[in-house]
PDB file of N, CA and C in Angstrom:
ATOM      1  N   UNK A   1     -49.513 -42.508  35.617  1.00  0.00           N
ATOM      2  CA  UNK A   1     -49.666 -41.862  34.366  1.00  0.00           C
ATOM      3  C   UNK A   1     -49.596 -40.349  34.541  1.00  0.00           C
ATOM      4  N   UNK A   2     -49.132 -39.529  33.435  1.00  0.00           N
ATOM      5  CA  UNK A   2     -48.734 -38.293  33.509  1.00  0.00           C
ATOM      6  C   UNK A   2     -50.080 -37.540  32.759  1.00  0.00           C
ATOM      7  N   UNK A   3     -50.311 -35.952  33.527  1.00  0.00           N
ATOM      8  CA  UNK A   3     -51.610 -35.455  32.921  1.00  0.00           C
ATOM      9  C   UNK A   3     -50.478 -34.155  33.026  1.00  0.00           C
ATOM     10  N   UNK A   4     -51.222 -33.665  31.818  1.00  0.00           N
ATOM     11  CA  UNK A   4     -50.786 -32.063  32.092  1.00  0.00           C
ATOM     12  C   UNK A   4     -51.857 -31.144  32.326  1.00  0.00           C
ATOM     13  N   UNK A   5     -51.374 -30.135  33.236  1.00  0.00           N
ATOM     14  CA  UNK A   5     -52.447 -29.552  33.721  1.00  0.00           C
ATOM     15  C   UNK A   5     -52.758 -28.215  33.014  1.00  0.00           C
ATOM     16  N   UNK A   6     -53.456 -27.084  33.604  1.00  0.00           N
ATOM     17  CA  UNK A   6     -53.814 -26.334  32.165  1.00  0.00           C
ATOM     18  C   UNK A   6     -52.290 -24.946  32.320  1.00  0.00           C
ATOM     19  N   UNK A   7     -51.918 -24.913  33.469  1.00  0.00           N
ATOM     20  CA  UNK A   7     -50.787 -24.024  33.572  1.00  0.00           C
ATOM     21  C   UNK A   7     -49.437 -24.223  32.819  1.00  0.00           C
ATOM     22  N   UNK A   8     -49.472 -25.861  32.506  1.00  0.00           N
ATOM     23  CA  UNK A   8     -48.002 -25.892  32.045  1.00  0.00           C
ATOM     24  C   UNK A   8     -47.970 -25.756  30.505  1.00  0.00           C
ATOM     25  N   UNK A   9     -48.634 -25.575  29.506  1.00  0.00           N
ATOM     26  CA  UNK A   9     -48.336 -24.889  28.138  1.00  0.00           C
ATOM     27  C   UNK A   9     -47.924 -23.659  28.417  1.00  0.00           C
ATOM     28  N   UNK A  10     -47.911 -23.025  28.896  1.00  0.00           N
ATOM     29  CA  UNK A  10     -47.879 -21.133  29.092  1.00  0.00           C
ATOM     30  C   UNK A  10     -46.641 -20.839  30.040  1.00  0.00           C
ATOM     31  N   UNK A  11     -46.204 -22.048  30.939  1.00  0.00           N
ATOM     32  CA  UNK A  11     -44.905 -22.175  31.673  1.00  0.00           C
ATOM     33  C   UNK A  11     -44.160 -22.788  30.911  1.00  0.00           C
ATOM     34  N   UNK A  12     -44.372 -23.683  29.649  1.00  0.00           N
ATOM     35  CA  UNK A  12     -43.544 -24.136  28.782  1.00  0.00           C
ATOM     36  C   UNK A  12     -43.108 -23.120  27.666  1.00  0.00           C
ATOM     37  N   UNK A  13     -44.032 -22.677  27.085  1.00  0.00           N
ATOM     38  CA  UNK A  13     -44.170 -21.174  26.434  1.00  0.00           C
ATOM     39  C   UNK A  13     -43.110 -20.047  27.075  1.00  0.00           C
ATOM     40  N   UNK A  14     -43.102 -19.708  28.429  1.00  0.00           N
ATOM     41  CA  UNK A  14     -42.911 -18.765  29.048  1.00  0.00           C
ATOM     42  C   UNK A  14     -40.780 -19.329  29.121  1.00  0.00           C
ATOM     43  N   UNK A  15     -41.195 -20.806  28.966  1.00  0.00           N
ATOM     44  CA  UNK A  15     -39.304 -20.984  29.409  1.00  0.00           C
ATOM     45  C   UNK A  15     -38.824 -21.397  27.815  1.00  0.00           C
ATOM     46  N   UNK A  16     -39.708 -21.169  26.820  1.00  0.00           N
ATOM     47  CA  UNK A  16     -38.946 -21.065  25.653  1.00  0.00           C
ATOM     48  C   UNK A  16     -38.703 -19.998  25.182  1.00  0.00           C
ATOM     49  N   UNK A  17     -39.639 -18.990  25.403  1.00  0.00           N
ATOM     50  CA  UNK A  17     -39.072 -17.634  24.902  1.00  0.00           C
ATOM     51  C   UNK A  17     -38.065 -17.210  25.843  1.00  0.00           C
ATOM     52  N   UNK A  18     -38.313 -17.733  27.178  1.00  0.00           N
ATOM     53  CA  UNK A  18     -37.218 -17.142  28.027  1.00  0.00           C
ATOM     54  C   UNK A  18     -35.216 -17.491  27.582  1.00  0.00           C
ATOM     55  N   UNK A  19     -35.911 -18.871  26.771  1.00  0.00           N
ATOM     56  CA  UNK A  19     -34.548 -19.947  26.146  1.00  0.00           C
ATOM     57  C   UNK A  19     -34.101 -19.087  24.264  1.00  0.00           C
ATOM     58  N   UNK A  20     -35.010 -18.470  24.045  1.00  0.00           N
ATOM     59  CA  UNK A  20     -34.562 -17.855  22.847  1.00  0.00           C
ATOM     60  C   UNK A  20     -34.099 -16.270  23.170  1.00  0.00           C
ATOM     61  N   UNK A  21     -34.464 -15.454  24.594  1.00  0.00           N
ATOM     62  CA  UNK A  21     -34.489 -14.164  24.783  1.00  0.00           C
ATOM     63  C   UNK A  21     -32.770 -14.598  25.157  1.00  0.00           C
ATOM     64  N   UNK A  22     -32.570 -15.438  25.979  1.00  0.00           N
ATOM     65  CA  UNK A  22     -31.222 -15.465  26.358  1.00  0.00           C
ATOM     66  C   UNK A  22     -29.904 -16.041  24.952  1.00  0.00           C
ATOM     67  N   UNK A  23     -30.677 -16.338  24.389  1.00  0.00           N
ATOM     68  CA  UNK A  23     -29.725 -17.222  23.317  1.00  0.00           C
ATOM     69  C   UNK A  23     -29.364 -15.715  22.360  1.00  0.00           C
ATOM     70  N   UNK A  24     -30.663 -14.772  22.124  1.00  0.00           N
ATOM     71  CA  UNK A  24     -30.560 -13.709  20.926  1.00  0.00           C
ATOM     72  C   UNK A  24     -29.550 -12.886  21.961  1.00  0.00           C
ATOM     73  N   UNK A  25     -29.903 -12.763  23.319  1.00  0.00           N
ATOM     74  CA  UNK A  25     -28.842 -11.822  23.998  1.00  0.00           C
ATOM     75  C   UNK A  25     -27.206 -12.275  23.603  1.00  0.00           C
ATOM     76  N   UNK A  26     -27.379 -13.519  23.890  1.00  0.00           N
ATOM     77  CA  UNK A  26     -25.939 -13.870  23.370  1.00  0.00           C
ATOM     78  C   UNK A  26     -25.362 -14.001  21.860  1.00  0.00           C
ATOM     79  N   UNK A  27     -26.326 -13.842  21.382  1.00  0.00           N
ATOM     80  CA  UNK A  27     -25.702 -13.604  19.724  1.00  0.00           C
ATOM     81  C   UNK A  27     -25.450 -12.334  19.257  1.00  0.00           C
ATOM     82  N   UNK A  28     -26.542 -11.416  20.190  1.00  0.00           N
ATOM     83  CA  UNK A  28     -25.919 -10.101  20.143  1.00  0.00           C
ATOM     84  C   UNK A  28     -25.122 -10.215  20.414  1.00  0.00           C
ATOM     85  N   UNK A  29     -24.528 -10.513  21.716  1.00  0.00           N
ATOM     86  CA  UNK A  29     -22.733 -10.231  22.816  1.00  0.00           C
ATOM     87  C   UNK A  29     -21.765 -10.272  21.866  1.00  0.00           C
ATOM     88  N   UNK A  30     -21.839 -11.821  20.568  1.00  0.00           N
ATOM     89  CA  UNK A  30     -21.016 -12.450  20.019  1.00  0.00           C
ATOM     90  C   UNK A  30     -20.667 -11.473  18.869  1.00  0.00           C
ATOM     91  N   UNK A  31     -21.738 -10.720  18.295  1.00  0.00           N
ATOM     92  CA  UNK A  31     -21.491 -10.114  17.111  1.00  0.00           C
ATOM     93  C   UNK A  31     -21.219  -9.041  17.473  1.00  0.00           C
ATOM     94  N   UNK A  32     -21.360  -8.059  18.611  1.00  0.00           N
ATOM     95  CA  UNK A  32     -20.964  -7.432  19.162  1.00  0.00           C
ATOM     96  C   UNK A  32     -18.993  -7.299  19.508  1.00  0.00           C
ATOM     97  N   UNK A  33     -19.062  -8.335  19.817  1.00  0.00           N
ATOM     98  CA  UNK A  33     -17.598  -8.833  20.417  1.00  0.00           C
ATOM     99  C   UNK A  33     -16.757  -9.232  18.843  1.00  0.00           C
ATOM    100  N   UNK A  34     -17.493  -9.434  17.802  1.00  0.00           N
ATOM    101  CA  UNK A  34     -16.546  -9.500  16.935  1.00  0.00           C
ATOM    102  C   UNK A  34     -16.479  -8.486  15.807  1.00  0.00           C
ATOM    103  N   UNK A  35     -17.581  -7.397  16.022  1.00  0.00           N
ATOM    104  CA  UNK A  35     -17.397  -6.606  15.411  1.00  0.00           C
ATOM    105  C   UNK A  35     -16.224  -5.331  15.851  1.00  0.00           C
ATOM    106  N   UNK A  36     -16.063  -5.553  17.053  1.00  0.00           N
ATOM    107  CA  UNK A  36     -14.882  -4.855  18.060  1.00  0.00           C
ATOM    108  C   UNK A  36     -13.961  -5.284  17.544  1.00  0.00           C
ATOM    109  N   UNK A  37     -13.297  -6.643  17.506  1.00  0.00           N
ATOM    110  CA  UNK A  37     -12.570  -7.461  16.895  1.00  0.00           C
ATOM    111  C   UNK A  37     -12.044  -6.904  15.542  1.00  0.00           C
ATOM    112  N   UNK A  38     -13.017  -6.819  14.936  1.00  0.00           N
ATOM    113  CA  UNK A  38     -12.994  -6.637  13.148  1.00  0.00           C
ATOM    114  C   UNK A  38     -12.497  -5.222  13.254  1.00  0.00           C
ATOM    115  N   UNK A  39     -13.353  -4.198  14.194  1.00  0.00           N
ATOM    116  CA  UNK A  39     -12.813  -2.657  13.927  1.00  0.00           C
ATOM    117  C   UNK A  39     -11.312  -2.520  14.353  1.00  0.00           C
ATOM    118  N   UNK A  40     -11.462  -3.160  15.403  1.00  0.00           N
ATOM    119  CA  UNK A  40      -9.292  -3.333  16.098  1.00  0.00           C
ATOM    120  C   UNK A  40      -8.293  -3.815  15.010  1.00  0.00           C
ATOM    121  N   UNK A  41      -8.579  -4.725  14.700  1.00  0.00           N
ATOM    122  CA  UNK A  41      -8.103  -5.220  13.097  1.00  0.00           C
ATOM    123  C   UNK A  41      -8.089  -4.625  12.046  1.00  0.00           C
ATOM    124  N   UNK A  42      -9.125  -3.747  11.728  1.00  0.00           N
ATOM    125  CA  UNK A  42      -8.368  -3.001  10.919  1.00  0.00           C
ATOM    126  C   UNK A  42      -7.774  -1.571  11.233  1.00  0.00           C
ATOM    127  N   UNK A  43      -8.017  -0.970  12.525  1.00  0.00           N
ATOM    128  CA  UNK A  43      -7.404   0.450  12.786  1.00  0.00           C
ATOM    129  C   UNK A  43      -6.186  -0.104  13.020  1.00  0.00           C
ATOM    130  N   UNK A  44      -5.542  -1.151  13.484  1.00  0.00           N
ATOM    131  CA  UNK A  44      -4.421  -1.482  13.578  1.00  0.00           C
ATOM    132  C   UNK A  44      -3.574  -1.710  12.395  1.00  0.00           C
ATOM    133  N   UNK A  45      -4.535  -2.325  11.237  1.00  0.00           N
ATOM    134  CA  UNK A  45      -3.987  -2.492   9.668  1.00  0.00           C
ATOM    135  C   UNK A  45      -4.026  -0.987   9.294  1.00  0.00           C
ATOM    136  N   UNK A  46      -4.598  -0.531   9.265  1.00  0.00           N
ATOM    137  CA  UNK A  46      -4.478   1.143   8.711  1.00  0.00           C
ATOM    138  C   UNK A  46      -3.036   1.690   9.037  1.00  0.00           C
ATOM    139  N   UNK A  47      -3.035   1.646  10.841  1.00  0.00           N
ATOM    140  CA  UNK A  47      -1.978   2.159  10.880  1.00  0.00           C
ATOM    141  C   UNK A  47      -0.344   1.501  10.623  1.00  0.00           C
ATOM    142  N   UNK A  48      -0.604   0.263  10.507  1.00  0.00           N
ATOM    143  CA  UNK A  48       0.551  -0.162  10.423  1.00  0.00           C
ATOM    144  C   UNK A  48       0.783   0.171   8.936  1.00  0.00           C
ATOM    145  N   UNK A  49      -0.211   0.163   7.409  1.00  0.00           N
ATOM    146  CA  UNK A  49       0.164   0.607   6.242  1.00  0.00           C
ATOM    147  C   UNK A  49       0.524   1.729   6.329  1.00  0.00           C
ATOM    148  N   UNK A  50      -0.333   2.911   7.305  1.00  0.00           N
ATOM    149  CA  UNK A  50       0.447   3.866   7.180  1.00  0.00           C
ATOM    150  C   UNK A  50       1.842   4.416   7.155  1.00  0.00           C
ATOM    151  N   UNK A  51       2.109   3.518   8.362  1.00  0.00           N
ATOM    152  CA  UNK A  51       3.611   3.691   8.488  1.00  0.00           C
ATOM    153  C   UNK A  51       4.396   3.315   7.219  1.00  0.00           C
ATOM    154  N   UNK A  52       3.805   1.991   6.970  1.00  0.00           N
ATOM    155  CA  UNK A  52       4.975   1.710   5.509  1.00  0.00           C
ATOM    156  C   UNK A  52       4.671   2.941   4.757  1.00  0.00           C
ATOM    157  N   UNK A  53       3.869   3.407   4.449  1.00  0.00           N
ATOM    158  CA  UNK A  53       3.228   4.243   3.206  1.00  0.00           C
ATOM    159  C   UNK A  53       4.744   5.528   3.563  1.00  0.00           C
ATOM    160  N   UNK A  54       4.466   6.011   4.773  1.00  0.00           N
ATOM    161  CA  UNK A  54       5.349   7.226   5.404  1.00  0.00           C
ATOM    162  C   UNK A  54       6.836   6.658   5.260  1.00  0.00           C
ATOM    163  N   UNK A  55       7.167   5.751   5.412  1.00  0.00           N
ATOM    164  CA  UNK A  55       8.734   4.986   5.172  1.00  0.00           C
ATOM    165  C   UNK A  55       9.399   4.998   4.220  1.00  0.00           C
ATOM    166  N   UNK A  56       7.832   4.470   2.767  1.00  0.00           N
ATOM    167  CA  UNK A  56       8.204   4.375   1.848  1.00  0.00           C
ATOM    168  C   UNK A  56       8.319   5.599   0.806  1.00  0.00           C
ATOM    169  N   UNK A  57       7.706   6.903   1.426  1.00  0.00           N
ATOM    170  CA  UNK A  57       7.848   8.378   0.996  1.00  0.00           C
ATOM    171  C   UNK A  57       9.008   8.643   1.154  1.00  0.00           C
ATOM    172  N   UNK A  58       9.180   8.768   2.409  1.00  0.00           N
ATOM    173  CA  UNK A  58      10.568   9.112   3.125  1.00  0.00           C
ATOM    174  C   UNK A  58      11.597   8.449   2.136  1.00  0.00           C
ATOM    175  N   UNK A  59      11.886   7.708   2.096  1.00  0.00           N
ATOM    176  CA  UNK A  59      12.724   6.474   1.500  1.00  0.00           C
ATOM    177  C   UNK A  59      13.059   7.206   0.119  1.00  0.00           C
ATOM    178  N   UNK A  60      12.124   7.213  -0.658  1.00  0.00           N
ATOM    179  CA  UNK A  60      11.565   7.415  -2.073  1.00  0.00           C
ATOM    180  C   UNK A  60      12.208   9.612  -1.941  1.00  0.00           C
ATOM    181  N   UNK A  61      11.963   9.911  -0.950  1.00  0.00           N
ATOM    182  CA  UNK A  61      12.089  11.199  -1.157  1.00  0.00           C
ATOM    183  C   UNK A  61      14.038  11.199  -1.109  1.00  0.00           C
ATOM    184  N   UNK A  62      14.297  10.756  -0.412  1.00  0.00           N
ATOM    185  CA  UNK A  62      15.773  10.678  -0.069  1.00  0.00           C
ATOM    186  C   UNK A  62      16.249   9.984  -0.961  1.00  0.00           C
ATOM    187  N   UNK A  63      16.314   9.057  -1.950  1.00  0.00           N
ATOM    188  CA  UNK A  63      16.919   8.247  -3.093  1.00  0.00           C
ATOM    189  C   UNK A  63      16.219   9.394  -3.924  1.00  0.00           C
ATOM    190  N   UNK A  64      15.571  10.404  -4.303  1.00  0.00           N
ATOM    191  CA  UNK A  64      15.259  11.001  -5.358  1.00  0.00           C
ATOM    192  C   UNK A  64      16.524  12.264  -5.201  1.00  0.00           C
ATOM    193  N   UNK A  65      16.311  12.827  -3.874  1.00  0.00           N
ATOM    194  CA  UNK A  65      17.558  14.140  -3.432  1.00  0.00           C
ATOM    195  C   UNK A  65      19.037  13.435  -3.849  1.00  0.00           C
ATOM    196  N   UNK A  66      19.169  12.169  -3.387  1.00  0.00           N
ATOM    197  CA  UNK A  66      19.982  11.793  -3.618  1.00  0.00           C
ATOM    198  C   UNK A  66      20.504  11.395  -5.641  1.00  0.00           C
ATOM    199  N   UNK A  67      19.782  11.078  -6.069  1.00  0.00           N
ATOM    200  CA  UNK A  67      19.939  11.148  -7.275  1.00  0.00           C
ATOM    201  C   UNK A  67      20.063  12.303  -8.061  1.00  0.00           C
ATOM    202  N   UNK A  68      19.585  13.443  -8.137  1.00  0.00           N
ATOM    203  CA  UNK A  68      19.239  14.805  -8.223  1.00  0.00           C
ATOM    204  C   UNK A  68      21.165  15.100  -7.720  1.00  0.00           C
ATOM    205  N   UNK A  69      21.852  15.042  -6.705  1.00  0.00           N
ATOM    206  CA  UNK A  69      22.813  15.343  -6.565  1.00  0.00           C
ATOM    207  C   UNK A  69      24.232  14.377  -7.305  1.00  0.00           C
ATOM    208  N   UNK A  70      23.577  13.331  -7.711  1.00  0.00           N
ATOM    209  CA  UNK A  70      24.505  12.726  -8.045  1.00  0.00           C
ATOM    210  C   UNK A  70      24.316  13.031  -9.842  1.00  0.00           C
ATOM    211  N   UNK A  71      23.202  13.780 -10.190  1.00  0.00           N
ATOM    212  CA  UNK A  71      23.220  13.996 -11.601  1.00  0.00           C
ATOM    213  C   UNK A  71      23.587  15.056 -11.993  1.00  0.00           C
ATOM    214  N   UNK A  72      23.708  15.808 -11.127  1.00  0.00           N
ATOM    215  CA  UNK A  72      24.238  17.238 -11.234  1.00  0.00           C
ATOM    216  C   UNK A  72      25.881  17.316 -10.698  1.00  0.00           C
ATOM    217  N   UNK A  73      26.311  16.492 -10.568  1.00  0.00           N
ATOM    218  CA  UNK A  73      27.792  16.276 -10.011  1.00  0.00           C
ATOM    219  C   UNK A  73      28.193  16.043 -11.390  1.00  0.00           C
ATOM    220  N   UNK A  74      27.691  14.812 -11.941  1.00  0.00           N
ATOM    221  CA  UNK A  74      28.080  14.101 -13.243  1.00  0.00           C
ATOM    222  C   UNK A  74      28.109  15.409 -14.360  1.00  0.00           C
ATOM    223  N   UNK A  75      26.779  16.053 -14.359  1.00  0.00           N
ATOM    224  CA  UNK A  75      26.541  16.889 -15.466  1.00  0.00           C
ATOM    225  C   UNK A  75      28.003  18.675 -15.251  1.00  0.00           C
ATOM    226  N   UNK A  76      27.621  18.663 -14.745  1.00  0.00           N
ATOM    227  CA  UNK A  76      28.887  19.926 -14.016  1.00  0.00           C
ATOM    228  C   UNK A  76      30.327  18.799 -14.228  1.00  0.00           C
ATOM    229  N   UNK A  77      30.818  17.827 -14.112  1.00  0.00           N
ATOM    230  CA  UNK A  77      32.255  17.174 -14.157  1.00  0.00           C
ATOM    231  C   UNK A  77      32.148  17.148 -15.957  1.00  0.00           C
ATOM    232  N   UNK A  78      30.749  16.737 -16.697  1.00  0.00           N
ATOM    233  CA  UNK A  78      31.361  17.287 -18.218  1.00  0.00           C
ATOM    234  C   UNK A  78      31.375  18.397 -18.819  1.00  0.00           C
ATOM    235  N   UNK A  79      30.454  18.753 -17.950  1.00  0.00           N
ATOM    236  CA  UNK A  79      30.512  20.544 -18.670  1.00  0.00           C
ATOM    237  C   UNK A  79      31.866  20.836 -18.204  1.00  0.00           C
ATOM    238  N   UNK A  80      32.597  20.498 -16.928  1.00  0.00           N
ATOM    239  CA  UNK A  80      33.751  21.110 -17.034  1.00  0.00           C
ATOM    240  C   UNK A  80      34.806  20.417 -17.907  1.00  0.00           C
ATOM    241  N   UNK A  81      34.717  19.043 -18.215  1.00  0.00           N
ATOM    242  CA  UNK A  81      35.643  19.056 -19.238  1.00  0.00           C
ATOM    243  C   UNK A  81      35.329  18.905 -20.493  1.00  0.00           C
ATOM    244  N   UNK A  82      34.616  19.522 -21.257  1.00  0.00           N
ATOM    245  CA  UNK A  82      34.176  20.323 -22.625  1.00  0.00           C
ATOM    246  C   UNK A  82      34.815  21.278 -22.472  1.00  0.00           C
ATOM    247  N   UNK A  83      34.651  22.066 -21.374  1.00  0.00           N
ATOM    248  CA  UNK A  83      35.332  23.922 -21.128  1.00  0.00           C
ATOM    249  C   UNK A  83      36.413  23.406 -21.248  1.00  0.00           C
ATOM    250  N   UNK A  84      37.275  22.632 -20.282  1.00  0.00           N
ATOM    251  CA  UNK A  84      38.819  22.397 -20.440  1.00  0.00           C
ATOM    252  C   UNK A  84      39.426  21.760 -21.903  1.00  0.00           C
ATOM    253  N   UNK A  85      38.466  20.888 -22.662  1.00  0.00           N
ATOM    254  CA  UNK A  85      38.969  20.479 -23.693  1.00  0.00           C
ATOM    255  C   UNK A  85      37.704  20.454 -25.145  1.00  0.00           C
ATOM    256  N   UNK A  86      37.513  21.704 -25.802  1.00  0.00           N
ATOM    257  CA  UNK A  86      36.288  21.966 -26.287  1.00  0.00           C
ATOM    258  C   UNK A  86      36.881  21.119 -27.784  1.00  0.00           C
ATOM    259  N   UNK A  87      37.825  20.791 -28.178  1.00  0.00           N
ATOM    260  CA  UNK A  87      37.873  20.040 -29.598  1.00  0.00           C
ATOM    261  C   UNK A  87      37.674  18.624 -29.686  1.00  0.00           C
ATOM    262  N   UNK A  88      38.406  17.840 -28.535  1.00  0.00           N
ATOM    263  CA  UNK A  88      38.051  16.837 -28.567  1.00  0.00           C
ATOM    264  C   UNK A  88      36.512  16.153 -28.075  1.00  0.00           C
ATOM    265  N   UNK A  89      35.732  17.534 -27.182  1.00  0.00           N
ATOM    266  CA  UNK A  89      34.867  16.958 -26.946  1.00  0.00           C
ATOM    267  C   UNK A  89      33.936  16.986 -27.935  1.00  0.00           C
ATOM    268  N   UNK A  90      33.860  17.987 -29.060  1.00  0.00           N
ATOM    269  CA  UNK A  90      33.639  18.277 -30.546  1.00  0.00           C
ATOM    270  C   UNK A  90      33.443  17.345 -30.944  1.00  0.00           C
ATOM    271  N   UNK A  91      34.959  17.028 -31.230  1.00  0.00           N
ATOM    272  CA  UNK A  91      34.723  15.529 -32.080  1.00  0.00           C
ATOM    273  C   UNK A  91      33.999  14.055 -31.666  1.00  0.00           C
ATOM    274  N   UNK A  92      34.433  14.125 -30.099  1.00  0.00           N
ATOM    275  CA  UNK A  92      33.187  12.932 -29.845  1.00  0.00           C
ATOM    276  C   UNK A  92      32.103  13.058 -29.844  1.00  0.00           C
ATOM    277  N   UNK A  93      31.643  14.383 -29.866  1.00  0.00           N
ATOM    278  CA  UNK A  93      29.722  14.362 -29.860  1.00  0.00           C
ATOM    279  C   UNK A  93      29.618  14.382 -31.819  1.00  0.00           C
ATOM    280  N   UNK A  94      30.224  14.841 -32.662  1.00  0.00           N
ATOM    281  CA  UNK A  94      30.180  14.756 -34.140  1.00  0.00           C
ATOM    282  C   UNK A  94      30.547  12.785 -34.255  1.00  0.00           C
ATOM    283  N   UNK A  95      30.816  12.168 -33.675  1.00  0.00           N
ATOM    284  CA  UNK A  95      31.164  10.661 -33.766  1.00  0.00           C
ATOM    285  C   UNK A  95      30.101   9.993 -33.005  1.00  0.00           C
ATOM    286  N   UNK A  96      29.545  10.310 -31.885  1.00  0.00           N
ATOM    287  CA  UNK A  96      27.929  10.277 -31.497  1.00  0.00           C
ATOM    288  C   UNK A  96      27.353  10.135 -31.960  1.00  0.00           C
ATOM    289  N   UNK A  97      26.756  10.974 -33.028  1.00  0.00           N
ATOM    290  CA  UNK A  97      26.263  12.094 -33.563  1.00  0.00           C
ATOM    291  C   UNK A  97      25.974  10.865 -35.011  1.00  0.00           C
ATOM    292  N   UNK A  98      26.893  10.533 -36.119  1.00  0.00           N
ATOM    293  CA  UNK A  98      27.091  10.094 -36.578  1.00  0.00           C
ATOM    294  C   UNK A  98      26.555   8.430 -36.234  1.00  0.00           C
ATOM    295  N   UNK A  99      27.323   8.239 -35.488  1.00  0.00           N
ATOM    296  CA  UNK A  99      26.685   6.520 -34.852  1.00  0.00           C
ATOM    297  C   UNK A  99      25.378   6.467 -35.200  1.00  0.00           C
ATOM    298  N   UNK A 100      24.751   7.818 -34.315  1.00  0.00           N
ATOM    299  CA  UNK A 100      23.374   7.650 -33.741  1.00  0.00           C
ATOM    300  C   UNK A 100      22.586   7.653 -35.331  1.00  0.00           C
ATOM    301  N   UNK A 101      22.833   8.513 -36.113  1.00  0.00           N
ATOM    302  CA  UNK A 101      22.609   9.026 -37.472  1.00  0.00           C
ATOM    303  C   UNK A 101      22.031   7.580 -38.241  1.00  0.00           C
ATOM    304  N   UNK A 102      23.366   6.476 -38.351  1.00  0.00           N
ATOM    305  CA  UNK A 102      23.347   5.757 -38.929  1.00  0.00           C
ATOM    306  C   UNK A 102      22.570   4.368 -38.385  1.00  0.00           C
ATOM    307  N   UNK A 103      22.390   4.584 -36.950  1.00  0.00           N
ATOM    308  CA  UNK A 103      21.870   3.567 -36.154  1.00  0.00           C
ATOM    309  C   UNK A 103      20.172   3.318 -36.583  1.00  0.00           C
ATOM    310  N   UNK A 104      19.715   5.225 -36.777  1.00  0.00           N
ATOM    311  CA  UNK A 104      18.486   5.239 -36.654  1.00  0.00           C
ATOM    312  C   UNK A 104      18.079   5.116 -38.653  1.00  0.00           C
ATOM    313  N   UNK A 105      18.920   5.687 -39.221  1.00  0.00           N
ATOM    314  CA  UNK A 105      18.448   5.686 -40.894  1.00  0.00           C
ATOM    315  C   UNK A 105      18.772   3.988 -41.057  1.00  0.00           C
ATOM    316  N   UNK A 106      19.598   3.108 -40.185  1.00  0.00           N
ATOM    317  CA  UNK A 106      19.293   1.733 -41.058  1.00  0.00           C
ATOM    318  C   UNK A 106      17.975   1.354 -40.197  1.00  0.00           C
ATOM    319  N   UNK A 107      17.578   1.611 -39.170  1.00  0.00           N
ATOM    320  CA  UNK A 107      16.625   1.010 -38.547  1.00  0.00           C
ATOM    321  C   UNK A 107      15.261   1.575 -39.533  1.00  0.00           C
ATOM    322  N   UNK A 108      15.170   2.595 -40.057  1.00  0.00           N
ATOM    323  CA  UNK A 108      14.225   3.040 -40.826  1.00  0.00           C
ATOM    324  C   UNK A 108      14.364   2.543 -41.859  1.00  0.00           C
ATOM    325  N   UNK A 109      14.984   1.573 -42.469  1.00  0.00           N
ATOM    326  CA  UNK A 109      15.117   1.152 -43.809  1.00  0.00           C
ATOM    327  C   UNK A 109      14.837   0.222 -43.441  1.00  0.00           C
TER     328      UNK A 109
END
């Protein structure tokens, strides 16, 4: 038959806290280890949006220069032919002009 003697509550005691001191160490490690995780994850997401963000400036800045030159090509090719032909271009902006007139007084009626 088994007796317990008066030392082993306090050695049982002594290897459970010893069984919870090691378990909290390791839940620290774990949350530790994934909060590393979590910060890598996102400095890596940061920078990778950044880049799109910078691509998509870039991108956005160059289709704007580029438009800007292609509207000022257009606008200068009619101004020059108004100068070269100022009656007929007369009459198509008075026929414009007119369209537009009648487009907007039936829409108001």
């Amino acid at each position: 038959m088994y007796t317990a003697t008066a030392k082993e509550p306090a050695t049982r005691k002594k290897h459970i806290k010893n069984h919870f001191d090691e378990d909290g160490r390791q839940i620290k490690k774990n949350v530790r280890s994934t909060a590393d995780h979590i910060q890598h994850d996102l400095n890596t997401a940061a920078h990778t949006v950044g880049q799109h963000v910078r691509k998509f400036v870039e991108n956005a800045s160059d289709n704007v220069s580029y438009a800007k030159e292609q509207i000022t090509d257009v606008t200068d090719g009619v101004a020059s032919q108004i100068r070269k032909n100022p009656i007929p271009a007369s009459a198509i902006a008075l026929g414009v002009g007119m369209l537009l007139g009648a487009f907007f007084l039936r829409r108001t009626v």
